[in-house]
Protein backbone atom coordinates (compact mmCIF):
# COMPACT_ATOMS: atom_id res chain seq x y z
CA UNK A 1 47.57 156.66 68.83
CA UNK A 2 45.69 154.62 70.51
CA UNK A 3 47.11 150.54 70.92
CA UNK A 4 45.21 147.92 69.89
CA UNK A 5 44.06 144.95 72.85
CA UNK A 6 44.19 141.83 71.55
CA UNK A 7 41.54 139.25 72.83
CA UNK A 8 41.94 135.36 72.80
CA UNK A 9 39.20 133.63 71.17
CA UNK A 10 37.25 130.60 73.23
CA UNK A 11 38.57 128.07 70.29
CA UNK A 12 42.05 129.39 71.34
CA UNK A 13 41.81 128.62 74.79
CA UNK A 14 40.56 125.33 74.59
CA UNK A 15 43.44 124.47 72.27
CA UNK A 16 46.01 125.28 74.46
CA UNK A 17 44.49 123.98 77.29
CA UNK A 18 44.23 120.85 75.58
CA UNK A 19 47.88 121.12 74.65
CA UNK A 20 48.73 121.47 78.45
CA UNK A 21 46.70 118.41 79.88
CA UNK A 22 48.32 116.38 77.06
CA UNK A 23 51.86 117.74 77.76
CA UNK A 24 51.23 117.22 81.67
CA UNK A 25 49.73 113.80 80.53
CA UNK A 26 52.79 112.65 79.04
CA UNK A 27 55.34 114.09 81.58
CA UNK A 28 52.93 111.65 84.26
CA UNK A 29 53.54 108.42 82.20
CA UNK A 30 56.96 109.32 81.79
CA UNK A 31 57.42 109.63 85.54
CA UNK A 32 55.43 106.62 86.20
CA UNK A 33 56.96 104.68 84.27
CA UNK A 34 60.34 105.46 85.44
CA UNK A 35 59.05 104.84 89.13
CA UNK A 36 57.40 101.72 88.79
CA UNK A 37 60.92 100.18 86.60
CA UNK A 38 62.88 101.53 89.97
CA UNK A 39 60.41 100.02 92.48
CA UNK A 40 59.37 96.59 92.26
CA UNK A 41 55.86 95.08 92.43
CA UNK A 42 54.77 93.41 95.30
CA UNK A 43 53.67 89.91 95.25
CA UNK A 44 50.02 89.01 96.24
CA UNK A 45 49.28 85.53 97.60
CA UNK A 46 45.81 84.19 95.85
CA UNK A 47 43.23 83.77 98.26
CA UNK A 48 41.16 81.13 96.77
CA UNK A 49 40.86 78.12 99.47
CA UNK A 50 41.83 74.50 98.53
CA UNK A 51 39.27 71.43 98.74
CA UNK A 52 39.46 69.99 101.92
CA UNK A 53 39.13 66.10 102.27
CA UNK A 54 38.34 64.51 105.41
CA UNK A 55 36.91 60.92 106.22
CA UNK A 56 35.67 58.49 108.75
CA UNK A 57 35.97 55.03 109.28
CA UNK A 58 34.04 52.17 111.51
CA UNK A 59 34.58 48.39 111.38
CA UNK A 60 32.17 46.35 111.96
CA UNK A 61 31.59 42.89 114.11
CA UNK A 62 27.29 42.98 113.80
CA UNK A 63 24.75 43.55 111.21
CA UNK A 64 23.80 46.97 111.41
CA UNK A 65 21.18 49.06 111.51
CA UNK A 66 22.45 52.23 109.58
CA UNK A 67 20.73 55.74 108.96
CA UNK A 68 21.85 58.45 106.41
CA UNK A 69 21.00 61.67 107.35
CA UNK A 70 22.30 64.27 104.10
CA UNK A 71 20.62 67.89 102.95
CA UNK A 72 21.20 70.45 99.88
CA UNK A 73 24.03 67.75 98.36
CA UNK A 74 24.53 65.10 96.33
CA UNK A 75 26.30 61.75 97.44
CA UNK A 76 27.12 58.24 95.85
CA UNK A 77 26.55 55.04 97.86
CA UNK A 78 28.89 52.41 97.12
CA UNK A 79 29.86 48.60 98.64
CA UNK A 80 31.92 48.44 101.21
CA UNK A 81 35.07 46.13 101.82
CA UNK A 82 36.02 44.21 104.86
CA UNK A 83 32.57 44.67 106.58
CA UNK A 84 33.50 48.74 107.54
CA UNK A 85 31.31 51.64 106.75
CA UNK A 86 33.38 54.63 105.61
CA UNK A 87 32.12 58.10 104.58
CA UNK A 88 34.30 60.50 102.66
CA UNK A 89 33.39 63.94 101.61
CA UNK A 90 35.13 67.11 99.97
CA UNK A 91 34.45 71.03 100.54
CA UNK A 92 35.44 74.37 99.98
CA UNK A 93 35.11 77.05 102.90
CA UNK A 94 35.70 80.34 101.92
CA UNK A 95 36.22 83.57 104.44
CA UNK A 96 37.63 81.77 107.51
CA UNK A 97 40.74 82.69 109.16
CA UNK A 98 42.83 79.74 111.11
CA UNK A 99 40.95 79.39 114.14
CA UNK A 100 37.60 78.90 112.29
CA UNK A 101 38.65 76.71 110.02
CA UNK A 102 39.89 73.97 112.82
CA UNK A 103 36.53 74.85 114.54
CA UNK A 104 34.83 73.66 111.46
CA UNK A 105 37.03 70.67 110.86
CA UNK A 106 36.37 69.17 113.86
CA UNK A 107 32.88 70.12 114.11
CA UNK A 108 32.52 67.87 110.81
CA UNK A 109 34.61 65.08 111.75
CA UNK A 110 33.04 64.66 114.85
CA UNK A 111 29.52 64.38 113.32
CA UNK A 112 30.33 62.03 110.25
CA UNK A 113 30.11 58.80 112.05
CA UNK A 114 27.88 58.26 115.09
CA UNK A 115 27.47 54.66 116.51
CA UNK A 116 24.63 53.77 119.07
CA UNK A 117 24.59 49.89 120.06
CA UNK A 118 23.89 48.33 116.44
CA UNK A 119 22.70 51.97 115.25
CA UNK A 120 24.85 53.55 113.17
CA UNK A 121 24.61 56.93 111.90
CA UNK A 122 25.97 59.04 109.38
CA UNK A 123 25.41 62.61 108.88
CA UNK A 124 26.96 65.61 106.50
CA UNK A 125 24.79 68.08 109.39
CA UNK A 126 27.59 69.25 112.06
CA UNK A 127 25.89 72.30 112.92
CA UNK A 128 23.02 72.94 115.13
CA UNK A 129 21.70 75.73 113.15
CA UNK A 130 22.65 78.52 110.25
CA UNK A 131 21.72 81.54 108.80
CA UNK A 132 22.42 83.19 105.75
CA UNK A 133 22.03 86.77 105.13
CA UNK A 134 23.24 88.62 101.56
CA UNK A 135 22.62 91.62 99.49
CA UNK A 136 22.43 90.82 96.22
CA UNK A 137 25.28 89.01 94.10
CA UNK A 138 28.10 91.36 95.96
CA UNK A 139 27.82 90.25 99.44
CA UNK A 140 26.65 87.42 101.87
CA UNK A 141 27.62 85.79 105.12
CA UNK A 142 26.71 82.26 106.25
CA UNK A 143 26.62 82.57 110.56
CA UNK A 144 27.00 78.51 111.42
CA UNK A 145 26.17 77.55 115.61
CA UNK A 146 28.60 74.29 115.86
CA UNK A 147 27.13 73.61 119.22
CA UNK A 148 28.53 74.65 122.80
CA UNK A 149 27.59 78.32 121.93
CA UNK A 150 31.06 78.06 119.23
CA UNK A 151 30.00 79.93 115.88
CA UNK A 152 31.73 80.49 112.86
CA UNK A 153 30.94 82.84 110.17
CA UNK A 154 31.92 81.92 106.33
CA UNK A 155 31.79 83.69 103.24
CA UNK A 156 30.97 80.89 100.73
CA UNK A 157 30.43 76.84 101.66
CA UNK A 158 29.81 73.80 99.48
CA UNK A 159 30.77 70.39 99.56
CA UNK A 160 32.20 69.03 96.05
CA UNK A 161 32.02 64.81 97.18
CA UNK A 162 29.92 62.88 99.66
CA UNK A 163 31.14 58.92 99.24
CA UNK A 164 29.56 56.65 101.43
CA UNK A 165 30.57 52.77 101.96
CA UNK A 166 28.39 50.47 103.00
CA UNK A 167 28.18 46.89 103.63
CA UNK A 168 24.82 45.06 102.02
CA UNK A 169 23.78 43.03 104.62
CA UNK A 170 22.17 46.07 106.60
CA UNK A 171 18.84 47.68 107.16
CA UNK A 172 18.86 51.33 106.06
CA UNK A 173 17.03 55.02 106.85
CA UNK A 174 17.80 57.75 104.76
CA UNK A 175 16.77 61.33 105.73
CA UNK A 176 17.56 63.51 102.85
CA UNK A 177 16.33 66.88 100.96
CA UNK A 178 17.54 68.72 98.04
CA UNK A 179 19.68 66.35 96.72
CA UNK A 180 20.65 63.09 94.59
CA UNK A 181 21.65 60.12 96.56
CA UNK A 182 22.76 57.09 94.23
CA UNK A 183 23.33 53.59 95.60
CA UNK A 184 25.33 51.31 93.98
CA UNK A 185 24.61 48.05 95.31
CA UNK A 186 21.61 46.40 96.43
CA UNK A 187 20.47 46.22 100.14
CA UNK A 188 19.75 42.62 101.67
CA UNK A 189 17.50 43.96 104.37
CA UNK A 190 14.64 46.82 105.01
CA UNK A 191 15.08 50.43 103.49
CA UNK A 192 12.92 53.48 105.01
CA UNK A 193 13.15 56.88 103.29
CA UNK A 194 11.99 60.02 103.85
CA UNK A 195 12.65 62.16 101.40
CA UNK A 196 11.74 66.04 100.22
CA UNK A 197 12.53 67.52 96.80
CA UNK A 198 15.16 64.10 96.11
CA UNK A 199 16.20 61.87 93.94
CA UNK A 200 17.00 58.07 94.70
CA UNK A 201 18.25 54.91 93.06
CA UNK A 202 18.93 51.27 94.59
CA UNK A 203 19.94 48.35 92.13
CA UNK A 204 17.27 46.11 94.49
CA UNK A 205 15.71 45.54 98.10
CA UNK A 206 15.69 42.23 99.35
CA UNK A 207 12.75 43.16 102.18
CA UNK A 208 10.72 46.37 102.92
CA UNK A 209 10.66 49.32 101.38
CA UNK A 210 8.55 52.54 103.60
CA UNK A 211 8.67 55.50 101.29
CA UNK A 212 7.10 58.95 103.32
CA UNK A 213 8.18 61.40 99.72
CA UNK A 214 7.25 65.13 98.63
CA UNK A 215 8.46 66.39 95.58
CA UNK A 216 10.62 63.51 94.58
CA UNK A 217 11.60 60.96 92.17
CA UNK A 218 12.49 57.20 93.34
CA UNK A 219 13.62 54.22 90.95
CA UNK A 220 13.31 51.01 92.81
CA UNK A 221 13.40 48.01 90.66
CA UNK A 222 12.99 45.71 92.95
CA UNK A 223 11.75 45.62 96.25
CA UNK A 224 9.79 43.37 99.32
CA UNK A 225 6.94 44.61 100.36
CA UNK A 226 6.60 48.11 99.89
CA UNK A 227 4.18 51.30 101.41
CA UNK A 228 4.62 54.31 99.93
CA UNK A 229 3.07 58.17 101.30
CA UNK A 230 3.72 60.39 98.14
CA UNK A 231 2.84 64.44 97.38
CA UNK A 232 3.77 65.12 93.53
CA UNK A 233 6.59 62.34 93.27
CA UNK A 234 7.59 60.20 90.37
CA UNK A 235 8.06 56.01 91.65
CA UNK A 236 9.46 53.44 89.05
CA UNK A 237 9.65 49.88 90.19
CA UNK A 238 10.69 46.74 87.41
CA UNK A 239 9.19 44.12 90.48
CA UNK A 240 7.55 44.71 93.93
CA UNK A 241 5.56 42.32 96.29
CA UNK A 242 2.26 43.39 98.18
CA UNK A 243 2.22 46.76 97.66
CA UNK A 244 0.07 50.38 99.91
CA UNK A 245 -0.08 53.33 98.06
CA UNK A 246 -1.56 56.72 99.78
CA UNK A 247 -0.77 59.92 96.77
CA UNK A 248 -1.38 63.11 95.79
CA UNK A 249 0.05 64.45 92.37
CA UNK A 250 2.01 61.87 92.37
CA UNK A 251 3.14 58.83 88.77
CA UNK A 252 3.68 55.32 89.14
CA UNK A 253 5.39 53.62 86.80
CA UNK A 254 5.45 49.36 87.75
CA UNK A 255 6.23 46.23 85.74
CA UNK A 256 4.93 43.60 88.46
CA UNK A 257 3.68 43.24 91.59
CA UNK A 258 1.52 41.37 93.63
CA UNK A 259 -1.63 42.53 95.45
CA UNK A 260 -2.34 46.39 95.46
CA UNK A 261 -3.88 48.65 98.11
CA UNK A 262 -4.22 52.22 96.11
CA UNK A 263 -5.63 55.77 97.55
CA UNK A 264 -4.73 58.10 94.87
CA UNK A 265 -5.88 61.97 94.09
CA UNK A 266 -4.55 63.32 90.63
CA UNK A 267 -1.88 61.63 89.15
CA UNK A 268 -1.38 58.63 87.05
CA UNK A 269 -0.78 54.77 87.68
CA UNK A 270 0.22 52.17 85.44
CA UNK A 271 0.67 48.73 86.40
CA UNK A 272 1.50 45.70 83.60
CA UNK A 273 0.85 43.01 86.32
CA UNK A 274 -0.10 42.18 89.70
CA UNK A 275 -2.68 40.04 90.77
CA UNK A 276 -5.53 41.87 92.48
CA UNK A 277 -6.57 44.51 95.36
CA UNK A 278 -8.12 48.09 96.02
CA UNK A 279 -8.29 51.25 94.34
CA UNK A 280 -9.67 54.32 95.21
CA UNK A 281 -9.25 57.65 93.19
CA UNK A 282 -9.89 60.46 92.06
CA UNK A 283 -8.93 62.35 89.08
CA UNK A 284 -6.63 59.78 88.04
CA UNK A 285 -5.21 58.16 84.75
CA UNK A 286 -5.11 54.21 85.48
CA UNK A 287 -3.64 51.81 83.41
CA UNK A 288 -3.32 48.13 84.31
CA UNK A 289 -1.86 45.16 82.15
CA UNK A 290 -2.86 41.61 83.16
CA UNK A 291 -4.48 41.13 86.54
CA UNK A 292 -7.03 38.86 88.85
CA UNK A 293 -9.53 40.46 91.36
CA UNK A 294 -9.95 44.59 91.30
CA UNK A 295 -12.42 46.54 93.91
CA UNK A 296 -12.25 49.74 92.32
CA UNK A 297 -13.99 53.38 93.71
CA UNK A 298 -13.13 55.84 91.33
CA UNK A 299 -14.09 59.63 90.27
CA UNK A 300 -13.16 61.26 87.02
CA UNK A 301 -10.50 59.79 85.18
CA UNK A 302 -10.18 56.89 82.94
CA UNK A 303 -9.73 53.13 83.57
CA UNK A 304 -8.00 50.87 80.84
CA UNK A 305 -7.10 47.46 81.40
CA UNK A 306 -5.30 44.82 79.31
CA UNK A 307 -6.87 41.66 80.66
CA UNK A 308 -8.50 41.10 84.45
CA UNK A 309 -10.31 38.17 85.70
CA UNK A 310 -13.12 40.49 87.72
CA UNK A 311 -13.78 44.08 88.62
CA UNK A 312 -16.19 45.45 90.91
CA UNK A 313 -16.51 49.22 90.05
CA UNK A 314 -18.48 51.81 91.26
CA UNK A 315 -17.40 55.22 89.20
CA UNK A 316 -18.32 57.96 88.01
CA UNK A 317 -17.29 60.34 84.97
CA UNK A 318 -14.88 57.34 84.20
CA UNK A 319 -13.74 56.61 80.74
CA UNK A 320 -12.77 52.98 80.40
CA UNK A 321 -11.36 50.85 77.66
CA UNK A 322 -11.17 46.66 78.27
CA UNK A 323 -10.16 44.65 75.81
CA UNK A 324 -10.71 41.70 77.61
CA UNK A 325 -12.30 41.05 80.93
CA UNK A 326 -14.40 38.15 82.37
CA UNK A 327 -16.07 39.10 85.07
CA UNK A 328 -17.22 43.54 85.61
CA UNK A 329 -19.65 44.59 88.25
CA UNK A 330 -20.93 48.21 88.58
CA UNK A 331 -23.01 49.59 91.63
CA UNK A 332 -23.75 53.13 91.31
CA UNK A 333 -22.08 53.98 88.11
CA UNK A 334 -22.51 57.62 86.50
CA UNK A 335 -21.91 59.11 83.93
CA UNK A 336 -19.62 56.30 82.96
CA UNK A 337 -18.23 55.06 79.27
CA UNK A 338 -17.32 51.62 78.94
CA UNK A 339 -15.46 50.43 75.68
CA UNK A 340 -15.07 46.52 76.00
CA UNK A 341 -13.69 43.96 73.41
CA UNK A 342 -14.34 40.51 75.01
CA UNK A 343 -16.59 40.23 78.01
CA UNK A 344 -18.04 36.97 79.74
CA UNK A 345 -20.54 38.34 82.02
CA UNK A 346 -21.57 42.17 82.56
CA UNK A 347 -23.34 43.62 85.69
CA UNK A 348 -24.75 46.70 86.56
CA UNK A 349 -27.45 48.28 89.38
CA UNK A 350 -28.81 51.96 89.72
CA UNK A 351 -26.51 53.15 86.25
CA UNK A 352 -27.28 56.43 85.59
CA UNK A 353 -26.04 57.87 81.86
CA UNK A 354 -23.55 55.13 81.37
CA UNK A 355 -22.88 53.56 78.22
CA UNK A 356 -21.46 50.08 77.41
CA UNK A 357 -20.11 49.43 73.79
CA UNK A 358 -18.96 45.40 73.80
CA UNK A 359 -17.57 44.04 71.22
CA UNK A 360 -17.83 40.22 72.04
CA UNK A 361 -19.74 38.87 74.79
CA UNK A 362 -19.52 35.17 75.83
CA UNK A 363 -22.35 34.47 78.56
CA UNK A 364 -24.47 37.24 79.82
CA UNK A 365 -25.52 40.84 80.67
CA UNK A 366 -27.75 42.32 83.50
CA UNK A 367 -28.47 45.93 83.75
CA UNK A 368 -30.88 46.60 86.42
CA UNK A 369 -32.68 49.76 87.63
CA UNK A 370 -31.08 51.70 84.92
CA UNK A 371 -31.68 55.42 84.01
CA UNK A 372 -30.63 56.51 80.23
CA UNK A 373 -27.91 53.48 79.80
CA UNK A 374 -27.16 52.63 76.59
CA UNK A 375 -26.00 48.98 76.14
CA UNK A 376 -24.77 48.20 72.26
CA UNK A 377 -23.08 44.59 71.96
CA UNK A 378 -21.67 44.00 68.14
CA UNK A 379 -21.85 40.40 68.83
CA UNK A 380 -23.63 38.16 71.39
CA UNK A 381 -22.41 34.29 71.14
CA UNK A 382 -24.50 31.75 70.31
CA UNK A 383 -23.34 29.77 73.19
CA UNK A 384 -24.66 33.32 75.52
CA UNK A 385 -26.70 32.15 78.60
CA UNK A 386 -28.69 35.76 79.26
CA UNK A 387 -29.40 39.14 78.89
CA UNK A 388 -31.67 40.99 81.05
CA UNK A 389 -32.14 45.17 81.37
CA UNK A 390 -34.59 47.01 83.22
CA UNK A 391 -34.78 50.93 83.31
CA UNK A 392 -35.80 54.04 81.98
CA UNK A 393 -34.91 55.89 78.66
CA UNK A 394 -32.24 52.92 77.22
CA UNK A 395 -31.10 52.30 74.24
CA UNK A 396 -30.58 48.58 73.37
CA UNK A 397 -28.63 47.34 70.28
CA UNK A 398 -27.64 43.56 70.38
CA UNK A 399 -26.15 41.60 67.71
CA UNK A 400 -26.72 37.85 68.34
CA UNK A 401 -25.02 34.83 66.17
CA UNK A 402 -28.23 33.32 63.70
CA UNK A 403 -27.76 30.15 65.11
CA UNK A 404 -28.55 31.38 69.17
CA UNK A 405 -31.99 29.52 70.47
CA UNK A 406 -33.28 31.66 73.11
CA UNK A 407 -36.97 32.77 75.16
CA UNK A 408 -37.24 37.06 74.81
CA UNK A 409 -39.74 38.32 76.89
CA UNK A 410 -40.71 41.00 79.16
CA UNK A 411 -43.02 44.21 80.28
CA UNK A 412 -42.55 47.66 78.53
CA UNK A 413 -43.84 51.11 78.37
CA UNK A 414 -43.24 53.30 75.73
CA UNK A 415 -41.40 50.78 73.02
CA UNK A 416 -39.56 51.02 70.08
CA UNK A 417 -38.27 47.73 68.56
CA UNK A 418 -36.59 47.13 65.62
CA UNK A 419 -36.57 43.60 64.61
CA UNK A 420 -37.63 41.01 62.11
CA UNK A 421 -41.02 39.22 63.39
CA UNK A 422 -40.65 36.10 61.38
CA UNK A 423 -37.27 35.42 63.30
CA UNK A 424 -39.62 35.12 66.28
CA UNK A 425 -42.75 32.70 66.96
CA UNK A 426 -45.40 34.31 69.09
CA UNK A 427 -45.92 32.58 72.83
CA UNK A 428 -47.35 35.61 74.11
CA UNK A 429 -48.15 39.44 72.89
CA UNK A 430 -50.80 41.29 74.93
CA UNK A 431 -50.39 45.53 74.12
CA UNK A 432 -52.85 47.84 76.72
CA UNK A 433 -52.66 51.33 74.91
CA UNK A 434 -48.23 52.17 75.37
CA UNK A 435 -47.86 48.66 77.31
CA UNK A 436 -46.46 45.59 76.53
CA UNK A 437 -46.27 41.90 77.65
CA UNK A 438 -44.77 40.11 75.27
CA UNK A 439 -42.87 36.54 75.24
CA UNK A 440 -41.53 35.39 71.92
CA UNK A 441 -39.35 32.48 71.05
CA UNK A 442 -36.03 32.36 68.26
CA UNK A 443 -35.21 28.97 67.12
CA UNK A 444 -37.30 25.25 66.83
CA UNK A 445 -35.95 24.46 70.66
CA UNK A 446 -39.01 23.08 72.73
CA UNK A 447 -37.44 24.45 75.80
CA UNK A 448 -34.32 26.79 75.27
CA UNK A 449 -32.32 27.73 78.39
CA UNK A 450 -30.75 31.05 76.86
CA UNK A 451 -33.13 34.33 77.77
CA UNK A 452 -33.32 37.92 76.54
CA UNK A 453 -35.31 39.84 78.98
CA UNK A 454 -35.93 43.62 78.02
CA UNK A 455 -38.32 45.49 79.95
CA UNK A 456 -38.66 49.32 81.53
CA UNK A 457 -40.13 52.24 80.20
CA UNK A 458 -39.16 54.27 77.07
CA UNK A 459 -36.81 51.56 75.40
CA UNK A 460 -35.33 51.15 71.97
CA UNK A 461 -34.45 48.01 70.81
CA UNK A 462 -32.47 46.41 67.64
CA UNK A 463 -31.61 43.19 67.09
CA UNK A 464 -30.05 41.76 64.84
CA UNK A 465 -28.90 38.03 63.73
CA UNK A 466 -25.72 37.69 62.79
């Protein structure tokens, strides 16, 4: 008879293998846990490093003249007691053993407080040098030269606190990137910054301020005389005195000052009152408040102004809004648009596609050698003393009060007038084919002083009385 072999299906064996690695499993845990309840943990120490707080201290028996030298942190400037400067900071150095972490200690103590004769300086910078090398978020090393070939390597570094004391009788230099530096008290003396990718604050500045800034934002509210040198920086001021601008990229923001010298390219300026200087720009935004005497060269932007005594402008794809103004000059204008609301006297030489739209004017207008201007006045007063254009291709609108005496005369090519005859008596009218001499007189005045003078070639003309 022959015996039957009995074979073990592939379900079976995975069942009972499963029922050994669980079995096996268990016994494991079991042993464990009987180990680890007859051997105790051990105790790890936590390795991360305390702040460290160090500080130095100088009295002081002169006015000095102190310099702040601080890069990639943050620090808050505040008055100092007892005529001392003190500086205070905080940090965390991680991956040092013993030895480096005296080396580093002294390296920054001896470097907080320098003192030269009356020069004073304070610095956060106690190595000569660093480099950092990482890869990715899982490693990195920060190799520091501390001078007199001693180098330290350190996993992590960072300050936490940068205090600085200072008296306010003092004149100040501050040498500072990446950071925030906030000064508490005002400085009664001369402040010189130079700053990249920063931001500073200063309650006020009894004399100079000498700004050399890239990247940065300063709020001075008050200040001496002050020159700024700015590349895409914000400047906010409440109250300045004579004040040198040279910009690129760069917004001001100021409440008052007094005379201006401005060289600007892109950026914005707004001014609510000074009382007169220079501007040159291009591709500016300009608004001004209340001021005297302007000498403005400008290219592509726009011009408003509040009030001003007189502007001489030469421009050219400038957009301007006045609302009132008594004295604007124009050599050279092009492509210019001028919306005024209350002129006294208007000027302008060699114009090229400029338009003037006036609202009031009090005394008089002269447009000369003008190509395509357009000059539209809602109202001219009757108390007006002149108004005189010469050019090619203009368009003339005037609106004059009825009771205005004045003389209008002139030679023309190519006219187009729109006007009532009988306000007019003849003098003069003598036409040659598309020419015109012409002298006409408004009002029973025997001799009137006020003159409208309109001549050129290819000129349309409406006036009306009011």
């Amino acid at each position: 008879m022959k015996k039957e072999t009995k074979i073990l299906s592939f379900k079976t064996l995975i069942t009972w293998a499963l029922s050994l690695a669980l079995i096996t499993g268990l016994s494991f845990q079991i042993n464990a846990a009987t180990i680890s309840s007859e051997i105790p943990e051990p105790e790890y120490k936590a390795k991360t490093p305390k702040e460290k707080t160090i500080q130095a201290e100088l009295s002081l028996d002169f006015r000095p003249m102190v310099e702040i030298e601080l890069f990639e942190h943050d620090a808050i400037i505040y008055p100092s007691k007892n005529n001392k400067i003190r500086i205070e900071i905080a940090y965390i150095a991680k991956g040092l053993d013993d030895n480096e972490a005296q080396m580093l200690e002294k390296a920054m103590k001896q470097n907080l407080i320098e003192k030269d004769g009356k020069k004073v300086k304070l610095s956060t910078r106690f190595y000569e040098h660093y480099s950092q090398f990482s890869l990715g978020p899982l490693w990195g090393k920060i190799y520091m030269h501390l001078g007199n070939d001693k180098k330290i390597s350190i996993d992590e570094f960072k300050f936490t606190k940068v205090e600085i004391y200072l008296p306010q009788d003092m004149d100040l230099n501050i040498d500072a990137k990446f950071n925030s530096l906030k000064q508490k008290q005002s400085v009664n003396g001369n402040v010189t910054i130079n700053g990249y990718d920063m931001e500073y604050s200063v309650p006020a500045i009894t004399g100079t301020l000498e700004i050399d800034g890239k990247y940065s934002n300063f709020h001075i509210p008050e200040s001496g005389n002050t020159k700024l040198e700015l590349f895409e920086c914000k400047f906010q001021s409440d109250k300045l005195g004579n004040l040198e601008v040279e910009s690129k990229y760069s917004n001001l923001r100021l409440n008052k000052t007094q005379s201006i010298t401005i060289t600007a390219y892109e950026g914005s300026l707004k001014i609510n009152e000074f009382t007169g200087g220079s501007i040159n720009t291009k591709y500016c935004e300009i608004d001004l408040g209340n001021c005297k005497n302007i000498t403005a060269e400008l290219y592509e932007g726009h011009l408003n102004i509040d009030h001003a005594e007189k502007v001489q402008l030469n421009g050219k794809y400038i957009d301007s809004r006045i609302e009132q103004i008594q004295v604007l000059e124009m050599k050279d204008g092009y492509e210019n648009d001028f919306t005024i609301n209350k002129i006294d006297q208007l000027s302008s030489k060699n114009g090229k596609y400029c338009e003037f739209e006036i609202g009031t004017l009090k005394k008089s207008v002269k447009l000369i050698s003008s190509f395509e201007d357009d000059l539209l006045i809602d109202r001219v007063k009757k108390s007006f003393q002149s108004i005189e254009t010469s050019g090619k291709y203009m368009v003339i609108k005037l609106g004059i009060e009825e009771e205005a005496n004045y003389i209008f005369q002139g030679d023309i090519q190519y006219y187009n007038f729109d006007l009532k005859q009988s306000d007019f008596s003849n003098i003069i009218h003598k036409e040659n084919d598309s020419k015109l001499t012409y002298k006409y007189q408004r009002g029973k005045d025997d001799k009137p002083s006020k003159n409208v003078s309109i001549s050129g070639y290819e000129v349309d003309l409406k006036i009306d009385h009011l």
